[in-house]
N, C-alpha and C. Protein backbone atom coordinates (compact mmCIF):
# COMPACT_ATOMS: atom_id res chain seq x y z
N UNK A 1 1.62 25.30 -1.82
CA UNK A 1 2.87 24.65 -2.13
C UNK A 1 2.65 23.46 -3.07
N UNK A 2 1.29 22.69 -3.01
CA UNK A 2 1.67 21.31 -3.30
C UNK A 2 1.00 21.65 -4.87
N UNK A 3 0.21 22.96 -5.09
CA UNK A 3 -0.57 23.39 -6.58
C UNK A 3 1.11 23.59 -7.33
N UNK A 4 2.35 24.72 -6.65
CA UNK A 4 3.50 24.86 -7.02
C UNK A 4 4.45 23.59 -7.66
N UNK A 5 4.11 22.78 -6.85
CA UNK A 5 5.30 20.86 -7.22
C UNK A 5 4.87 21.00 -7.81
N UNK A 6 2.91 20.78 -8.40
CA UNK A 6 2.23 20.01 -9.33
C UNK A 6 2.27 20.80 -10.71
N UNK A 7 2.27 22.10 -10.62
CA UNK A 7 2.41 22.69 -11.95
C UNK A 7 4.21 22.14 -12.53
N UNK A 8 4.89 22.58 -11.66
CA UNK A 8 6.90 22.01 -12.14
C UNK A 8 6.88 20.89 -12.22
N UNK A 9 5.83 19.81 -11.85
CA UNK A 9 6.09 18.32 -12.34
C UNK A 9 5.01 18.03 -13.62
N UNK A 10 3.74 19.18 -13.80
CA UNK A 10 3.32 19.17 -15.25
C UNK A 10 4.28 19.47 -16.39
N UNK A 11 4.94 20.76 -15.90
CA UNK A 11 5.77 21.06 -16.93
C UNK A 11 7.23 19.96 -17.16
N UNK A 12 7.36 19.17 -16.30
CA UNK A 12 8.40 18.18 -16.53
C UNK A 12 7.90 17.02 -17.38
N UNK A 13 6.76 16.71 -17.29
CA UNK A 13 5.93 15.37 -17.88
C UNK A 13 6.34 14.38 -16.85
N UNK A 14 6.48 14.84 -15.21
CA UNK A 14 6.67 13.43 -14.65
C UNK A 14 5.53 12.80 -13.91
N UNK A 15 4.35 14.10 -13.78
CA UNK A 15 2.77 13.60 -13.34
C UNK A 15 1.87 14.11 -14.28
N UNK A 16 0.75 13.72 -14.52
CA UNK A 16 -0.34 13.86 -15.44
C UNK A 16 -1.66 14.07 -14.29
N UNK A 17 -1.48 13.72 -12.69
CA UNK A 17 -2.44 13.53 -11.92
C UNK A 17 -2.78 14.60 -11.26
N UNK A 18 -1.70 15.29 -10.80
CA UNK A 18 -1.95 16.39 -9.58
C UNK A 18 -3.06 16.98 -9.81
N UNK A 19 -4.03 16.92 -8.62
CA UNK A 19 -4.98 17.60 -8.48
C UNK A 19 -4.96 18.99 -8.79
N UNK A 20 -6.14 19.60 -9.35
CA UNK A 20 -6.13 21.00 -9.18
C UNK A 20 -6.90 21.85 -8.00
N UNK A 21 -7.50 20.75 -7.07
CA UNK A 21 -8.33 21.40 -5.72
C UNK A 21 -7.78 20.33 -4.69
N UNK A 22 -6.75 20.32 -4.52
CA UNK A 22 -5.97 19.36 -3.62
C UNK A 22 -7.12 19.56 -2.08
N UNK A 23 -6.69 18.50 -1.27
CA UNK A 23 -7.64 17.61 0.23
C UNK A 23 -7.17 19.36 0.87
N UNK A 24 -8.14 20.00 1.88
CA UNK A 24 -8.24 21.21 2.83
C UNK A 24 -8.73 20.44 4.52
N UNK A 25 -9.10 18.97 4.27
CA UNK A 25 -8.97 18.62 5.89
C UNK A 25 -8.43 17.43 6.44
N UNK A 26 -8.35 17.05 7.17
CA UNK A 26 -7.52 16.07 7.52
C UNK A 26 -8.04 14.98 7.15
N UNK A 27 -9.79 14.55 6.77
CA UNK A 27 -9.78 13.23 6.51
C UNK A 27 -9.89 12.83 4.84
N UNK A 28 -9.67 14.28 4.25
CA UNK A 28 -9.55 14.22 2.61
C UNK A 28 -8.10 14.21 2.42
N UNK A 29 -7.03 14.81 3.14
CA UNK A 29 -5.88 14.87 3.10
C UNK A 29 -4.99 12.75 3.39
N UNK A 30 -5.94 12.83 4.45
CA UNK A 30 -5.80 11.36 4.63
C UNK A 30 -6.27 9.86 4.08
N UNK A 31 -7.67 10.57 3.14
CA UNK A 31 -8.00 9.85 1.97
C UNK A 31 -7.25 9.55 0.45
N UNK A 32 -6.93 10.73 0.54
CA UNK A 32 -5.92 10.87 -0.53
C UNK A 32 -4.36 10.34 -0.06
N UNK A 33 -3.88 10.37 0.93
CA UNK A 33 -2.45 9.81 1.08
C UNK A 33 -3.03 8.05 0.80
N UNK A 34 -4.32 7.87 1.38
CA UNK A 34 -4.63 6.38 1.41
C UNK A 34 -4.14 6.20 0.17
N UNK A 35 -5.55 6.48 -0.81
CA UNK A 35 -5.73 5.86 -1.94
C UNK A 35 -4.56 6.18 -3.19
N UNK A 36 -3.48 6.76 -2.58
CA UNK A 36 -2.16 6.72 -3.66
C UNK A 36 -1.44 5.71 -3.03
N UNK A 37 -1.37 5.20 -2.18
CA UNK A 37 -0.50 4.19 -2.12
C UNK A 37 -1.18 2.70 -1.99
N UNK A 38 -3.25 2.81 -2.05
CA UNK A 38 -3.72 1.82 -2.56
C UNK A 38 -4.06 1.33 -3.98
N UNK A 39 -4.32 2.55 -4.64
CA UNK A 39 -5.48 2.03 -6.26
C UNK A 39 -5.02 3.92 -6.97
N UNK A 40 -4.87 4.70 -6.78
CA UNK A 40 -4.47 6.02 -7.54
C UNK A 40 -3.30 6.15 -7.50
N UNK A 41 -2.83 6.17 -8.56
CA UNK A 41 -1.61 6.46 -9.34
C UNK A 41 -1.19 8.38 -8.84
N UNK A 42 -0.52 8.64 -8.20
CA UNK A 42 -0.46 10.24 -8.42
C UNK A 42 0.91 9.94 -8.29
N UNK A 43 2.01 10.37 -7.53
CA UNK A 43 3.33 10.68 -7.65
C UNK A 43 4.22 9.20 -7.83
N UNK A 44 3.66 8.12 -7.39
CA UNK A 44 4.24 6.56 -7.41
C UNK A 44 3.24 5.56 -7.34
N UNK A 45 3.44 4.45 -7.87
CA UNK A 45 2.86 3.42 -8.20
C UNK A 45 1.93 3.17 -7.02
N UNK A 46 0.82 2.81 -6.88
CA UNK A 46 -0.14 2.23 -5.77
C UNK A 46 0.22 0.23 -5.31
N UNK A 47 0.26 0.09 -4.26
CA UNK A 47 0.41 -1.70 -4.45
C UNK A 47 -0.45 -2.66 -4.97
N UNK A 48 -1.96 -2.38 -5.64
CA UNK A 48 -2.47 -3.26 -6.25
C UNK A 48 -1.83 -2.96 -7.60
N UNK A 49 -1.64 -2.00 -7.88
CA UNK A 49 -1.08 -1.94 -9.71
C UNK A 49 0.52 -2.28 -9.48
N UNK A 50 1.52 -2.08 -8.27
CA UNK A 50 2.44 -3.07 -8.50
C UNK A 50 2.30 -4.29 -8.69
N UNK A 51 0.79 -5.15 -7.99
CA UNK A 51 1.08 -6.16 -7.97
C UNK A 51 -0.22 -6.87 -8.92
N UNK A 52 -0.46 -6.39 -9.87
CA UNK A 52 -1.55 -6.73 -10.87
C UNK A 52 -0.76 -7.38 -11.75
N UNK A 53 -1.42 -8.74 -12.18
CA UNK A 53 -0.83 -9.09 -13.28
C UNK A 53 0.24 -9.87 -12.70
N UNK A 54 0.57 -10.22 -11.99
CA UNK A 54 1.61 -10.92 -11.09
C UNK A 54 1.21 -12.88 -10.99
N UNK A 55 1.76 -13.58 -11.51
CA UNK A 55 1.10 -15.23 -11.20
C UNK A 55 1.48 -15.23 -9.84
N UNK A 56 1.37 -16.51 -9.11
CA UNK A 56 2.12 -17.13 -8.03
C UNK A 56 3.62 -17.28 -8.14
N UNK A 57 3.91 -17.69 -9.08
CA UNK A 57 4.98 -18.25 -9.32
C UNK A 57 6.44 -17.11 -9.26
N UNK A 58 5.67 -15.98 -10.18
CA UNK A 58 6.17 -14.84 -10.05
C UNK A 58 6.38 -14.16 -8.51
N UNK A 59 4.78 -14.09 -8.27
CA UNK A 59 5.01 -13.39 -6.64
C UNK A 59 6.31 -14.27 -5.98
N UNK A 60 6.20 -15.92 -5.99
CA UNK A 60 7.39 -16.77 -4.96
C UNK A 60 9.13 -15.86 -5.35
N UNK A 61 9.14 -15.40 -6.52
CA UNK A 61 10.81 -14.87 -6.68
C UNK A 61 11.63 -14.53 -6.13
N UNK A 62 12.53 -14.91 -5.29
CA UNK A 62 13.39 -14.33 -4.39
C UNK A 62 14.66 -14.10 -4.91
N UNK A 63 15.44 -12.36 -4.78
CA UNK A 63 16.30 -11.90 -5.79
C UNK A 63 17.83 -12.94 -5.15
N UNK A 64 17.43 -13.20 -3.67
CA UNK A 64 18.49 -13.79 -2.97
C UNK A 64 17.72 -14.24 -1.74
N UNK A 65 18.36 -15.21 -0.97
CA UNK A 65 18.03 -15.75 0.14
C UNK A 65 17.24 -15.20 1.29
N UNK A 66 17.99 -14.01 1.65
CA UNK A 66 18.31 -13.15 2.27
C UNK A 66 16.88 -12.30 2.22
N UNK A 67 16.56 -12.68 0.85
CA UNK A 67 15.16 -11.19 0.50
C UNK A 67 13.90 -11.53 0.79
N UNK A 68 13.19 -10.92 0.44
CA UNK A 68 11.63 -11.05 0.46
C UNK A 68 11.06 -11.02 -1.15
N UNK A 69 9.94 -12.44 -0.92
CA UNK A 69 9.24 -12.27 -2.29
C UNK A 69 8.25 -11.00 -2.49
N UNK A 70 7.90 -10.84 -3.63
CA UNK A 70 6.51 -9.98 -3.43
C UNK A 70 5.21 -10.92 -2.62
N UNK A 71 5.43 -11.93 -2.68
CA UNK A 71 4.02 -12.40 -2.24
C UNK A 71 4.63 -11.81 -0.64
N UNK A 72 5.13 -12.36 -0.09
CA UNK A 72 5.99 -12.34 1.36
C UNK A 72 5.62 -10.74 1.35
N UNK A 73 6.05 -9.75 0.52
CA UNK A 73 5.50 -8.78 1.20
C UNK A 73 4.42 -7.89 1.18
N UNK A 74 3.36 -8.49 0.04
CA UNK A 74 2.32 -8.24 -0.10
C UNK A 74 1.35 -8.95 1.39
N UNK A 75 1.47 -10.03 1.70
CA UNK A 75 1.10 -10.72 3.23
C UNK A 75 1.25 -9.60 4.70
N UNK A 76 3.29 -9.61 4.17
CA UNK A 76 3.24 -8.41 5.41
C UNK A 76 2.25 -7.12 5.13
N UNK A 77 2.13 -6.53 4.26
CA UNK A 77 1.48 -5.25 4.08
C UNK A 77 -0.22 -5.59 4.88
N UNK A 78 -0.85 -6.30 3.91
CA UNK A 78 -2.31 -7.02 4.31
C UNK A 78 -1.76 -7.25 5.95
N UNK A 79 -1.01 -7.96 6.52
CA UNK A 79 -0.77 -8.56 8.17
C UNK A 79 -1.23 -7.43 8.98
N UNK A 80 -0.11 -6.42 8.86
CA UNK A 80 -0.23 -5.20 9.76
C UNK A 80 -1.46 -4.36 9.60
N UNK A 81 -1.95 -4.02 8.14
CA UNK A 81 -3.17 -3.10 7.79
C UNK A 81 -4.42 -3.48 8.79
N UNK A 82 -4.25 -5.13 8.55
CA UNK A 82 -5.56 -6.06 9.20
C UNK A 82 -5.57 -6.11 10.27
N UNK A 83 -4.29 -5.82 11.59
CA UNK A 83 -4.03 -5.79 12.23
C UNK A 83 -4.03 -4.30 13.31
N UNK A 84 -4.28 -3.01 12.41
CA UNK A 84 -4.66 -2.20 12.82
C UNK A 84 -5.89 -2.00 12.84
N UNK A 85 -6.68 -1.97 11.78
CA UNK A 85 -8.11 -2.03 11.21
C UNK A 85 -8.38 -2.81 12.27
N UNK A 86 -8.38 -3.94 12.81
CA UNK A 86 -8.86 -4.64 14.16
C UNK A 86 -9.17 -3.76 15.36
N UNK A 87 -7.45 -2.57 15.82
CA UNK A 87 -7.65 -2.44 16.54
C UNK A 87 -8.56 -1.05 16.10
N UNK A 88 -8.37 -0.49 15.05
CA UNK A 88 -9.40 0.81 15.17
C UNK A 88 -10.71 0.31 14.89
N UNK A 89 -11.14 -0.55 15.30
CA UNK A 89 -12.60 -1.22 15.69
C UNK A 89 -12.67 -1.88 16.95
N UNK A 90 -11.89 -1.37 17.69
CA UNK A 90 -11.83 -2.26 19.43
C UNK A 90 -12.25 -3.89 18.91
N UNK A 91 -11.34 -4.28 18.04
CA UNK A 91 -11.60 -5.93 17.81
C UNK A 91 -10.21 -6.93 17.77
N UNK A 92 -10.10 -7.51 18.67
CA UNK A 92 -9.07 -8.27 19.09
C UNK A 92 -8.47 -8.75 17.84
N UNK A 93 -7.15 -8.26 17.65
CA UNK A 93 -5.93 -8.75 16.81
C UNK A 93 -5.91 -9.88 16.78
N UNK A 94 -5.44 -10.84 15.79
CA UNK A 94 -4.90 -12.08 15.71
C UNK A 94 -3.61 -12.32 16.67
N UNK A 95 -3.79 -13.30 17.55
CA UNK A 95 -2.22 -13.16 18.12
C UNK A 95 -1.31 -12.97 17.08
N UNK A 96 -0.30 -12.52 18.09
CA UNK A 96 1.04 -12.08 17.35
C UNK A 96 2.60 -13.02 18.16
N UNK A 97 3.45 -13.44 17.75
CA UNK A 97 4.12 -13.64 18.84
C UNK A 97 5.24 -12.80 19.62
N UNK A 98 5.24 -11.34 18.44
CA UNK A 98 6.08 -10.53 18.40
C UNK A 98 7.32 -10.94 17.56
N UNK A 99 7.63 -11.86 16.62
CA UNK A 99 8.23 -12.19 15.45
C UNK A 99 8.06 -11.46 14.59
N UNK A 100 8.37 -10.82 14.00
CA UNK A 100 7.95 -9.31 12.71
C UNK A 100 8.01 -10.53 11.89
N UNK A 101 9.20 -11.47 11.30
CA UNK A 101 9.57 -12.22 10.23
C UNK A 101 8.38 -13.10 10.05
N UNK A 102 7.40 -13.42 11.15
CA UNK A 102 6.31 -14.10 10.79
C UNK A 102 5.17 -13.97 10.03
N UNK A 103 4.65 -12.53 9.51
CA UNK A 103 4.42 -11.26 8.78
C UNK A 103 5.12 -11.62 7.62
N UNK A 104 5.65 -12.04 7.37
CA UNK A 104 6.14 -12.11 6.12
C UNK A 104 6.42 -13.80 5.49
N UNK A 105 6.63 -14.74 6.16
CA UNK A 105 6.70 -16.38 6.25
C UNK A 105 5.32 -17.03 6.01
N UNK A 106 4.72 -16.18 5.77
CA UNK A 106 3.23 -16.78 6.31
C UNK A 106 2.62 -17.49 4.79
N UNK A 107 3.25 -16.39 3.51
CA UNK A 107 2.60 -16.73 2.49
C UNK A 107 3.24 -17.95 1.45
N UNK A 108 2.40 -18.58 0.79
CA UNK A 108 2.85 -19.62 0.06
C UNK A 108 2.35 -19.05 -1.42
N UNK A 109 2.67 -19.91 -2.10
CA UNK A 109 2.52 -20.11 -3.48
C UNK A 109 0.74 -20.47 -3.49
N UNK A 110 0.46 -21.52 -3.23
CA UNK A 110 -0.88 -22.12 -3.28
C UNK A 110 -2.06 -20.23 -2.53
N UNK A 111 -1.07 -20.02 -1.98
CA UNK A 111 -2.29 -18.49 -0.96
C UNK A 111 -2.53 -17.68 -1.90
N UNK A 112 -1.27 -17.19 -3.26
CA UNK A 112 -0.94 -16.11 -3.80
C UNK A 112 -2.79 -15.22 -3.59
N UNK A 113 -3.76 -16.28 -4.75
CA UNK A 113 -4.97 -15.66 -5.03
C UNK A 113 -5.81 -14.94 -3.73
N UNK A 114 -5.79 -15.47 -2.71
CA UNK A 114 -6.12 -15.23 -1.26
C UNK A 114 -5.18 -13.95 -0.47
N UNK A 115 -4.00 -13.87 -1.07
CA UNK A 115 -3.16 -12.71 -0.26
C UNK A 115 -4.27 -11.63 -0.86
N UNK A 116 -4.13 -11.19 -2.26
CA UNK A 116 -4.64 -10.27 -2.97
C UNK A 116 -6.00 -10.19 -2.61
N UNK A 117 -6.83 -11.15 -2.38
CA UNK A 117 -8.26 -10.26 -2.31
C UNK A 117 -8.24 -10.02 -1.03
N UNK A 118 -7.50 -10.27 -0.16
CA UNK A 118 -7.18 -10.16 1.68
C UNK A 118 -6.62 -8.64 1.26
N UNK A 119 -5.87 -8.42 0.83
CA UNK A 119 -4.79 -6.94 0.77
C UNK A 119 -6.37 -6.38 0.19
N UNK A 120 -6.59 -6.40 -0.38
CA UNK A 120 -7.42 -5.51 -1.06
C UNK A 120 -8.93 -5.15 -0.41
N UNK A 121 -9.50 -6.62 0.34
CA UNK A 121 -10.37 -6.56 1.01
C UNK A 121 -9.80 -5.41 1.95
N UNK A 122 -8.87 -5.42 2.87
CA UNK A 122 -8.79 -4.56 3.70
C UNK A 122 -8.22 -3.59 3.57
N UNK A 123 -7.90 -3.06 2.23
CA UNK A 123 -7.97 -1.55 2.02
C UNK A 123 -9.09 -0.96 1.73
N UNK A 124 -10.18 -1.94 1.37
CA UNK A 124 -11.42 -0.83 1.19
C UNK A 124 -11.66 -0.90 2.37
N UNK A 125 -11.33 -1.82 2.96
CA UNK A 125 -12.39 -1.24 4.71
C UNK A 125 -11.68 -0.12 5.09
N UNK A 126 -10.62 0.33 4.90
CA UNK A 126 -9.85 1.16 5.63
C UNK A 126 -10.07 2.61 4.99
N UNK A 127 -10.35 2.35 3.65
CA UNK A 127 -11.07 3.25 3.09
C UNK A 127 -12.24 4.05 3.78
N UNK A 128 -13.03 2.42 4.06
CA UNK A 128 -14.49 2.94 4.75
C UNK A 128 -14.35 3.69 5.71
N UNK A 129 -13.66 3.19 7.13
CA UNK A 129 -13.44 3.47 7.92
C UNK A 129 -12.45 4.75 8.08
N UNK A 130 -12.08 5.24 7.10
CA UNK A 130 -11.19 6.52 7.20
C UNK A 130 -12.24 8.00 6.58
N UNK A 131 -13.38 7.43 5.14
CA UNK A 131 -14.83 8.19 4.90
C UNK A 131 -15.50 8.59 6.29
N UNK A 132 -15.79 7.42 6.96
CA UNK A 132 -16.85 7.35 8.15
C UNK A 132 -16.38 7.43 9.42
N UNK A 133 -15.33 7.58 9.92
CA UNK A 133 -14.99 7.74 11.45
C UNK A 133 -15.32 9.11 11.87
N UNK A 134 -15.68 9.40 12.78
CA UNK A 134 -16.37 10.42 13.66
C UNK A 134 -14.97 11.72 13.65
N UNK A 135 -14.93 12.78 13.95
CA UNK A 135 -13.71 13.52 13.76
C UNK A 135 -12.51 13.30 14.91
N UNK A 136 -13.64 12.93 15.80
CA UNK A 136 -12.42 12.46 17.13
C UNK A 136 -11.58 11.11 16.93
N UNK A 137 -12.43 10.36 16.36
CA UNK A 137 -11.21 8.96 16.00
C UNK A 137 -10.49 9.50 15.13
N UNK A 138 -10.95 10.07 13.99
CA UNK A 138 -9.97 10.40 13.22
C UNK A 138 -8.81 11.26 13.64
N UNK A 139 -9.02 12.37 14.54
CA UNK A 139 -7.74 12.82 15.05
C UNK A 139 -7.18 11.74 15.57
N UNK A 140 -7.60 11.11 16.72
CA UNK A 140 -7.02 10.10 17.62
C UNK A 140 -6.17 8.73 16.58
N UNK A 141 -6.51 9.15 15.27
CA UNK A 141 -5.75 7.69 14.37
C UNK A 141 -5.36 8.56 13.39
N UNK A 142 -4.81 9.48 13.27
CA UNK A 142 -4.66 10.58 12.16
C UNK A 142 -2.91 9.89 11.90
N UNK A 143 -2.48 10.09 13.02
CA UNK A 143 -0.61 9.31 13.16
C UNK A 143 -0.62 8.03 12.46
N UNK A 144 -1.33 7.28 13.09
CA UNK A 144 -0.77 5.69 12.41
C UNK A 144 -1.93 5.42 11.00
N UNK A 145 -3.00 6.14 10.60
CA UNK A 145 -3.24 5.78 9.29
C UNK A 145 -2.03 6.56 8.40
N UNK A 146 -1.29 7.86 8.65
CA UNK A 146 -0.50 8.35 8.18
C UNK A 146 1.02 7.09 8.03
N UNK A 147 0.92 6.50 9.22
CA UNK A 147 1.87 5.40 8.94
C UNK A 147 1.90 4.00 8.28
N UNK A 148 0.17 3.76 8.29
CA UNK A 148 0.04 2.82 7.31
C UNK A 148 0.04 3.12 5.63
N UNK A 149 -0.17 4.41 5.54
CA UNK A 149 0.21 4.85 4.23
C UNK A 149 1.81 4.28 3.87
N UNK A 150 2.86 5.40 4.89
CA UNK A 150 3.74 4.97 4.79
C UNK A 150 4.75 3.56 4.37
N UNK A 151 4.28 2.72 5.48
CA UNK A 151 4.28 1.45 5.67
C UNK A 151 4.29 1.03 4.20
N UNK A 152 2.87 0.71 3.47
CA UNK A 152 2.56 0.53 2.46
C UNK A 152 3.63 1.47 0.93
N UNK A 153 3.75 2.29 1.26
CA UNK A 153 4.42 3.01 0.17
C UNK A 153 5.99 2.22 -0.03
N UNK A 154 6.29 2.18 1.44
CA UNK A 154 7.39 1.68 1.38
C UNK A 154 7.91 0.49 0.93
N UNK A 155 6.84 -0.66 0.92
CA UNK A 155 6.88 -1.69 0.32
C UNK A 155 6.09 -2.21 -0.58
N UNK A 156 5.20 -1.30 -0.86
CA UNK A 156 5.28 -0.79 -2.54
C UNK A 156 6.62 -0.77 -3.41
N UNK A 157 7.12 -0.26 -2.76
CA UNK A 157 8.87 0.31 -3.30
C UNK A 157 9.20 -0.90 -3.45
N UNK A 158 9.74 -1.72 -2.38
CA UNK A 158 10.00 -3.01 -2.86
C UNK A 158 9.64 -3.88 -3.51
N UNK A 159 8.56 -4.03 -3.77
CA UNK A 159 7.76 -5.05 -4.67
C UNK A 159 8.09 -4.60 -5.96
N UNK A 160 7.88 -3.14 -6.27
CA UNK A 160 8.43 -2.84 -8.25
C UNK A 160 9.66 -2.58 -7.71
N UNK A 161 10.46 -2.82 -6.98
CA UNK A 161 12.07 -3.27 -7.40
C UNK A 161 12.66 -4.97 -7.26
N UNK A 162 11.57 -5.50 -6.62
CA UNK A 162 11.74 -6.91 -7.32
C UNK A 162 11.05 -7.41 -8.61
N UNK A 163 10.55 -6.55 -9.15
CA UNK A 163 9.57 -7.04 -10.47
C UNK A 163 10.81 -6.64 -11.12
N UNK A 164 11.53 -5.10 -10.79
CA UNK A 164 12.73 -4.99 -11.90
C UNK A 164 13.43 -6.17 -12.32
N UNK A 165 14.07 -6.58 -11.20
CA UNK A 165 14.99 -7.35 -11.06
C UNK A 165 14.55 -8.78 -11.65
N UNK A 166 13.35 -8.67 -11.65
CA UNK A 166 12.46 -10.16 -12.02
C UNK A 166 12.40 -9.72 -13.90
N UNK A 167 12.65 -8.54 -14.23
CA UNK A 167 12.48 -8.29 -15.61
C UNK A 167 11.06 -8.04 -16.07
N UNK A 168 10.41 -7.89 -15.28
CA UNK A 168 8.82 -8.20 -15.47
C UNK A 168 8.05 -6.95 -15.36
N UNK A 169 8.78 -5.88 -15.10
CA UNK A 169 7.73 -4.14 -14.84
C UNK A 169 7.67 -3.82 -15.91
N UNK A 170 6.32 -3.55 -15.94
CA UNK A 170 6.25 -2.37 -17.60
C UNK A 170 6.49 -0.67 -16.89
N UNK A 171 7.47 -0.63 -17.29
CA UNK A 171 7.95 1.09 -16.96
C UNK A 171 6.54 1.63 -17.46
N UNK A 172 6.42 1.67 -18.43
CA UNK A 172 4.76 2.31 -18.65
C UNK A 172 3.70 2.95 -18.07
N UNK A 173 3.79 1.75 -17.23
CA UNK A 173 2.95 1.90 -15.45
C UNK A 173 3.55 3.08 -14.40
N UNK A 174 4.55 3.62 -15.00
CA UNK A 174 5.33 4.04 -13.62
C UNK A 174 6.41 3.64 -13.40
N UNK A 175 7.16 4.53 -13.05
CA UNK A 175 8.72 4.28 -12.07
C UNK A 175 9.68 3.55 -13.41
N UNK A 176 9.79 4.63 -14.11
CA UNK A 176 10.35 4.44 -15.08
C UNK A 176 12.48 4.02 -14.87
């Protein structure tokens, strides 16, 4: 099915990526959902290339009161990732107070440089740890790395629709 999309989205010009020996097990299938919504470009933008090239000042932008900056949700993304990655290493979480909004309040202007190598630091571990887990963790975490993909994709989404709005995306990149 997914060789079928990839040939009708060659012939559209809307991917240039699709594999031609697409993932056959669950932790290549799950490597690959990773690394498109970390650093590979295949069907939508990854969140370090939404958020490359971004100052502080930029990340602080809020479209309205009400919203979230990119830095704010580049923090949340890094919060929760770091926060699982803890527990799929039996290593005690940072308290939490159960505030979701705190996940996102956390970042300042002065952090911007520190969010990013934090987000990024802990996608390669998750990387690592998704290469190297034994087949039984990996079934046993097969659901919620599938949801930290998610997670991440999803506010991916948001971040290049506040760059729109900020005037600042090079369509070029994606998400035209």
């Amino acid at each position: 099915m997914r060789m079928f999309i990839c040939a009708l989205l060659l012939l559209t010009g809307l991917t240039a990526t699709c594999q031609q020996n697409p993932p056959t097990t669950l932790r290549g299938v799950l490597l690959e959902q990773f690394r498109d919504t970390w650093v590979d470009q295949d069907w939508f933008v990854p969140v370090m290339k939404a958020l490359d090239g971004l100052t502080a000042k930029q990340a602080m932008w809020k479209p309205a009161d009400s919203a979230h900056s990119i830095g704010e949700l580049a923090y949340h993304i890094w919060y929760w990732n770091k926060e699982q990655l803890d527990k799929f290493y039996d290593r005690k979480p940072a308290p939490f107070s159960g505030d979701n909004n705190e996940t996102f309040t956390a970042f300042t202007e002065e952090s911007w440089a520190t969010t990013i190598k934090q987000l990024n630091d802990v996608m390669q571990a998750w990387e690592t740890a998704i290469k190297t887990a034994d087949e039984a963790k990996l079934q046993k975490w097969a659901s919620i790395i599938d949801h930290i993909n998610t997670h991440t994709a999803y506010h991916t989404g948001q971040i290049l629709y506040v760059r729109k709005l900020q005037g600042i995306w090079d369509s070029n990149k994606g998400v035209k």
